[in-house]
Protein backbone atom coordinates (compact mmCIF):
# COMPACT_ATOMS: atom_id res chain seq x y z
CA UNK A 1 -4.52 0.33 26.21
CA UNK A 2 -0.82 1.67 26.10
CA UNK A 3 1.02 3.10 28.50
CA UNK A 4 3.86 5.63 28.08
CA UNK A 5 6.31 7.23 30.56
CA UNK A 6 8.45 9.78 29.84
CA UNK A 7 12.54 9.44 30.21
CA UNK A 8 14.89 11.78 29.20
CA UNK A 9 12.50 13.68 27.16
CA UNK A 10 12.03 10.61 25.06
CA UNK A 11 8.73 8.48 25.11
CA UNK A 12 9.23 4.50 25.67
CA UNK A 13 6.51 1.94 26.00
CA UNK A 14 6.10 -0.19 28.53
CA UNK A 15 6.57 -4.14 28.14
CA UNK A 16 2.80 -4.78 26.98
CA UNK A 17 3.88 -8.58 26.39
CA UNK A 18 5.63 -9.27 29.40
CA UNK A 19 5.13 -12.81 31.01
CA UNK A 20 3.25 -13.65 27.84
CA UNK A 21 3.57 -16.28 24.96
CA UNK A 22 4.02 -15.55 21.06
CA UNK A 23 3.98 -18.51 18.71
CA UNK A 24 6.06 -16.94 15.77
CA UNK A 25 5.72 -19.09 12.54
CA UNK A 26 7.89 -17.84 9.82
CA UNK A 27 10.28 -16.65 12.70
CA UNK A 28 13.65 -17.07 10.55
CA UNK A 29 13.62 -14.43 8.03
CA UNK A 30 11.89 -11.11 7.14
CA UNK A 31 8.85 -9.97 8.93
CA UNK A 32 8.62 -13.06 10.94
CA UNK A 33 12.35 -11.94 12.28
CA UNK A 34 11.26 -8.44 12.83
CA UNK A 35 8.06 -9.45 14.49
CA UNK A 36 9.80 -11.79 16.95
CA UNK A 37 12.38 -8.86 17.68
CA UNK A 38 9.83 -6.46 18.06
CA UNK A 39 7.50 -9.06 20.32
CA UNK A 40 11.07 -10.01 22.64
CA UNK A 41 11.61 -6.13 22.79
CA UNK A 42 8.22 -6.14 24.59
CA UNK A 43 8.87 -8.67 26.90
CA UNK A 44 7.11 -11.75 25.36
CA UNK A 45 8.60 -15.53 25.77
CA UNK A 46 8.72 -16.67 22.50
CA UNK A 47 8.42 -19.82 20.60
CA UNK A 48 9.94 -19.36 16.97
CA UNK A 49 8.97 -21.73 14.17
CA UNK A 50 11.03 -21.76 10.75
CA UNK A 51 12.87 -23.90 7.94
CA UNK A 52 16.03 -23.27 9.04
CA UNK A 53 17.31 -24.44 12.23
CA UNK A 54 20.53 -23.14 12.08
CA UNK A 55 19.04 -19.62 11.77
CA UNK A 56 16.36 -20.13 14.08
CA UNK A 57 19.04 -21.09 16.75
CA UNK A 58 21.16 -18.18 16.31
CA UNK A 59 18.10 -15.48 16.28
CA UNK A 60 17.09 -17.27 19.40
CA UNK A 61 20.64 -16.51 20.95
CA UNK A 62 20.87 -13.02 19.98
CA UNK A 63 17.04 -12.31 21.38
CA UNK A 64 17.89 -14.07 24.64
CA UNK A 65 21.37 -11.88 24.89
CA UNK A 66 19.69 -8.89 23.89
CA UNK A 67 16.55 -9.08 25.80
């Protein structure tokens, strides 16, 4: 079930995710990257598996500043 409210004449979802966990294989790049953006956007504590650890680290900074 979603839930909208209405603010500012704009429709936003509520955090469906919130104080749930998302494994997130393929996390680094592409659609993995977009999915764990989207999933953090939504309120979801992530756990973000990938090849590169370097990349992995920084995504994980920029969700945790941005979310």
């Amino acid at each position: 079930m979603i839930y909208r409210q209405e603010v500012y004449g704009e429709w936003r979802q509520k955090m469906k995710l919130k104080d749930k966990v998302a494994i997130i294989t393929g996390g680094t790049l592409g659609i993995g990257e977009a999915i764990a953006n989207e999933f953090a956007k939504e309120g979801a504590n992530l756990i973000i598996l990938g090849r590169n650890s370097e990349r992995g680290n920084t995504i994980s900074d920029n969700l945790t500043t941005t979310y």
